[in-house]
C-alpha atoms as a PDB file:
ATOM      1  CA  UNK A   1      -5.819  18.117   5.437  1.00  0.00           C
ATOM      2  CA  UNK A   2      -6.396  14.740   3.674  1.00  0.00           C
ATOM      3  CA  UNK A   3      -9.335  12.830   2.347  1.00  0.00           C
ATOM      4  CA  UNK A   4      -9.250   9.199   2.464  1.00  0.00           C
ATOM      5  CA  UNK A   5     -10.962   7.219  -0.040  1.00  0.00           C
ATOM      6  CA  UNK A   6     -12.242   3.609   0.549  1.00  0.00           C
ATOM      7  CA  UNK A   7     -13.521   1.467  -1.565  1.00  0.00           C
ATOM      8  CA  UNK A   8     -12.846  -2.254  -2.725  1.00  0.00           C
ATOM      9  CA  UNK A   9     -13.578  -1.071  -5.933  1.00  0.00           C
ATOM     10  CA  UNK A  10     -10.181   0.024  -7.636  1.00  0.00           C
ATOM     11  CA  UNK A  11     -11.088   1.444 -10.664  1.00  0.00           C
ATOM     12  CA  UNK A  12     -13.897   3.610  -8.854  1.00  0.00           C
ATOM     13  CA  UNK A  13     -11.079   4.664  -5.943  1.00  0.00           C
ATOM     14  CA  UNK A  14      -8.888   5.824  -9.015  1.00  0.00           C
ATOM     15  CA  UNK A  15     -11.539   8.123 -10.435  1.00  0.00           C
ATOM     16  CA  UNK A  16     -12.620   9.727  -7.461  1.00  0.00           C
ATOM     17  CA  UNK A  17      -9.578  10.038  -6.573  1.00  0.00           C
ATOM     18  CA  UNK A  18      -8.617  12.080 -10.081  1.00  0.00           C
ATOM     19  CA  UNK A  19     -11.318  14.445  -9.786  1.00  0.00           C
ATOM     20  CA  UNK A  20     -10.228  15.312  -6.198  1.00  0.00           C
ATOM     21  CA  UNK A  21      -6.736  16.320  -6.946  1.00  0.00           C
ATOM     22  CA  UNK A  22      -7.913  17.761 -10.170  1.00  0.00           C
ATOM     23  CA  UNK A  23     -10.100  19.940  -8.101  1.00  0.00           C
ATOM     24  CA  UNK A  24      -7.245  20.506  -5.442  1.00  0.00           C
ATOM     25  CA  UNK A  25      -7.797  18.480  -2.719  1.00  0.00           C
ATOM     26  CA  UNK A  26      -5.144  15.821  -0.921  1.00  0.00           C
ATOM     27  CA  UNK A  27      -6.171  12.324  -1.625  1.00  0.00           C
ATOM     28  CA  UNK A  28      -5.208   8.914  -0.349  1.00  0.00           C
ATOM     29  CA  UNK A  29      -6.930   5.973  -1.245  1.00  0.00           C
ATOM     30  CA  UNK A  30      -7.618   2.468  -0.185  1.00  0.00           C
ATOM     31  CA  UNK A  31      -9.185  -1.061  -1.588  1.00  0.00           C
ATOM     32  CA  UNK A  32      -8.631  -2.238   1.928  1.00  0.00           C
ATOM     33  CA  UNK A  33     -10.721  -1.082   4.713  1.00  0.00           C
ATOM     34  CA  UNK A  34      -8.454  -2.748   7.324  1.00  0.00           C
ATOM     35  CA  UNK A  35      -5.590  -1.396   5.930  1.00  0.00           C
ATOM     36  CA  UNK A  36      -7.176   1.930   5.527  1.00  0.00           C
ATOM     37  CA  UNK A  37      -8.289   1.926   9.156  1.00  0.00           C
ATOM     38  CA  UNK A  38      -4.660   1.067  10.622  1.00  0.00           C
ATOM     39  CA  UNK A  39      -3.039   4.089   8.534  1.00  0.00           C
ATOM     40  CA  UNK A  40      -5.840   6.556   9.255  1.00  0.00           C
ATOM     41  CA  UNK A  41      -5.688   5.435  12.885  1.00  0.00           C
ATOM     42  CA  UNK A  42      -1.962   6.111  13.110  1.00  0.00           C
ATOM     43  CA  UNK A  43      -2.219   9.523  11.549  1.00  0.00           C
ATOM     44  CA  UNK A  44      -6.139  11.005  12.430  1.00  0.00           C
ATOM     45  CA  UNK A  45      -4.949  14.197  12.346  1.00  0.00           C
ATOM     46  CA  UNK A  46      -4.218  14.203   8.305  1.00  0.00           C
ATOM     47  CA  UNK A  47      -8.011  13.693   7.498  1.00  0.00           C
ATOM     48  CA  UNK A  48     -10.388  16.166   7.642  1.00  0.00           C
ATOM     49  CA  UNK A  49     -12.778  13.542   5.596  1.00  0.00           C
ATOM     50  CA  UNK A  50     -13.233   9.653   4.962  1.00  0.00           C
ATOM     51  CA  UNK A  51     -15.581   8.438   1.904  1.00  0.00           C
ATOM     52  CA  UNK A  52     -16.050   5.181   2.286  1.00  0.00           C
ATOM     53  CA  UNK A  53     -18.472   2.586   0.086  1.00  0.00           C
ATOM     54  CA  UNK A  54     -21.030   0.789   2.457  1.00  0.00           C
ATOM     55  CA  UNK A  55     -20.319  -2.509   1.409  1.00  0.00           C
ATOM     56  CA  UNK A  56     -16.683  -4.115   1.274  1.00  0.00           C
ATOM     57  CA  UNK A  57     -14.863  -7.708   2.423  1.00  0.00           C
ATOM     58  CA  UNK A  58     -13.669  -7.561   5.917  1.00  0.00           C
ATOM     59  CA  UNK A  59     -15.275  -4.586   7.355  1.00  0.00           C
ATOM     60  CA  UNK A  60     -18.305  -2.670   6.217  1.00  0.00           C
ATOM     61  CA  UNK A  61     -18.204   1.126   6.254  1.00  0.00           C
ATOM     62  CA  UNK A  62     -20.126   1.505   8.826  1.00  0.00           C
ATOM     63  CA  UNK A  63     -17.980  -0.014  10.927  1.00  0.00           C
ATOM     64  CA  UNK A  64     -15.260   1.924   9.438  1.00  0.00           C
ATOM     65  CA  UNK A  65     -16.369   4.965   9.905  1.00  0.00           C
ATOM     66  CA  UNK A  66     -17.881   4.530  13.552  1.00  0.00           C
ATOM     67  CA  UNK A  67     -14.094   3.318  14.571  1.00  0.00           C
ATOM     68  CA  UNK A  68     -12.699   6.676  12.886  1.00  0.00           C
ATOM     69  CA  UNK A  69     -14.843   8.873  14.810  1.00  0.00           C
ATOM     70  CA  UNK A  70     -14.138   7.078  17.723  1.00  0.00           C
ATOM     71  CA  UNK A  71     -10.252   8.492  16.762  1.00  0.00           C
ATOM     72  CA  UNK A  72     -10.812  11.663  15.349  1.00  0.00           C
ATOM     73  CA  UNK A  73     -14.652  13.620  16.347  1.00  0.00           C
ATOM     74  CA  UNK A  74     -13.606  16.436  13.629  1.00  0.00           C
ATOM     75  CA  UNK A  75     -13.336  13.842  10.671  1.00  0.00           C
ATOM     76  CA  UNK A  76     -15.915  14.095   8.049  1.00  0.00           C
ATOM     77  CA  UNK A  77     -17.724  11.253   6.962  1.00  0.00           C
ATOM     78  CA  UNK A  78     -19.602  10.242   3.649  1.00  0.00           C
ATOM     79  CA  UNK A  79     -20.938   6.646   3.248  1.00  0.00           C
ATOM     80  CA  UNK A  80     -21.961   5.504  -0.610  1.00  0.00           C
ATOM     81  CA  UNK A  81     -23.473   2.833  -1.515  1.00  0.00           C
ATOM     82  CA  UNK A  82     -25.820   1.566  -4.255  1.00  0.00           C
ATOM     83  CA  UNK A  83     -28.332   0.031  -2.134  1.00  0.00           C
ATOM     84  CA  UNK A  84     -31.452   1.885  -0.924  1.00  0.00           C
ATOM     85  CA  UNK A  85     -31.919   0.280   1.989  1.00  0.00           C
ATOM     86  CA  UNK A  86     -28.321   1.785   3.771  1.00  0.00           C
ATOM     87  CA  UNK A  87     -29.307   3.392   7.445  1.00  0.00           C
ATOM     88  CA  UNK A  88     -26.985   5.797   9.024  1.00  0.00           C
ATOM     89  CA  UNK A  89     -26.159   9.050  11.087  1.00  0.00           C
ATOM     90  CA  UNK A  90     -23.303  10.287   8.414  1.00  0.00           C
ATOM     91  CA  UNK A  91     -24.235  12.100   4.870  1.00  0.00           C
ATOM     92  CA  UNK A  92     -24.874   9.078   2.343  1.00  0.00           C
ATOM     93  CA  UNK A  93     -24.654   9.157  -1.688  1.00  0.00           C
ATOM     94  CA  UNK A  94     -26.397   6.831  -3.744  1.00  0.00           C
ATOM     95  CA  UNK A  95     -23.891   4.882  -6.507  1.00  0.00           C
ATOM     96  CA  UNK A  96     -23.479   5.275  -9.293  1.00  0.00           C
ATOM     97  CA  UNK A  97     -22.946   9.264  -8.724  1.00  0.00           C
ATOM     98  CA  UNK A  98     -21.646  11.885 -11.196  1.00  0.00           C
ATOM     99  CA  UNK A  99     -18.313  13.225 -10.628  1.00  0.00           C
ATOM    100  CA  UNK A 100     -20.365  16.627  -9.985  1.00  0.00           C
ATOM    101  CA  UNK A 101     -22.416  15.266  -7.322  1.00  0.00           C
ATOM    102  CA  UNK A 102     -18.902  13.685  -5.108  1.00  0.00           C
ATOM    103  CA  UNK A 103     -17.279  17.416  -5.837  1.00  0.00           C
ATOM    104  CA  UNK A 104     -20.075  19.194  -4.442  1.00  0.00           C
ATOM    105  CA  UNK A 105     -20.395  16.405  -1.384  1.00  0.00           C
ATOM    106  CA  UNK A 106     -17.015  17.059  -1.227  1.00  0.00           C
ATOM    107  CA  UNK A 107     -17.198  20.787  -0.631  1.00  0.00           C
ATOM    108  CA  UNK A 108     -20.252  20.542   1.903  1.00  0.00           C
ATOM    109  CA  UNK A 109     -18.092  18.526   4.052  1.00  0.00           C
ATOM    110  CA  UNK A 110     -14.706  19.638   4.880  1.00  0.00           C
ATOM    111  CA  UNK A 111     -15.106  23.080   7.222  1.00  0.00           C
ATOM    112  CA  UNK A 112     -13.155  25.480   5.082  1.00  0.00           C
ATOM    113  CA  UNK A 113     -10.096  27.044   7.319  1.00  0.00           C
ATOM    114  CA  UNK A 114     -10.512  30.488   7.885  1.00  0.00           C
ATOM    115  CA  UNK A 115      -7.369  32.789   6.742  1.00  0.00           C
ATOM    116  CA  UNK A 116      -6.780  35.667   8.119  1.00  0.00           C
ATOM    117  CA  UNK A 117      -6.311  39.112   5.974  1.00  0.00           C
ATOM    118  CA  UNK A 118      -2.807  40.040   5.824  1.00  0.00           C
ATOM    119  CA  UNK A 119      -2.075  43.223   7.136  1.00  0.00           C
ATOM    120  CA  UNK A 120      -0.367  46.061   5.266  1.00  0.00           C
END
């Protein structure tokens, strides 16, 4: 399972996006949130979690995210944005935010898949 990364911020979307693989996890990214929404829409089943900034041209991620759940109930969902003032039902991180801080969000969020011990 994916994460999806949106932000119009490109330079932000590539660090995140770094620290993610560096830490193991599958990463796609987008500066688009319309573009982001048509490709997660035609595959919900890759994501197990969408971070998404709160503020962006064309569609907020509010929006974003509300139309994702819509799609897929399982999918995670972390809204950041720099403002104080951001209301909503999903977990929210305040930007700027330590590399630390998105890992451990990170962690909290995706439902780790339970393995089965193999048998001898």
């Amino acid at each position: 399972m994916a994460i999806a990364i949106v932000d119009d911020e490109q330079d932000l979307v590539n660090l995140f996006s770094e620290a993610l693989q560096m830490s193991g996890y599958e990463v796609c990214t987008f500066t688009n949130p319309l573009l982001a929404y048509e490709h997660i829409k035609e595959n919900p089943m890759k994501y197990s979690l969408l971070i998404t900034d709160y503020r962006m041209p064309q569609m907020n991620g509010l929006m974003l995210a509300s139309k994702l759940s819509d799609i897929n109930k399982n999918l995670a969902i972390v809204i950041m944005s720099a403002y104080d003032d951001v209301k909503c039902n999903y977990k929210l991180m305040q930007k700027p935010l330590k590399i630390s801080t998105l890992i451990k969000v990170v962690k909290e969020s995706i439902i780790p898949i339970s393995i089965s011990p193999k048998k001898s």
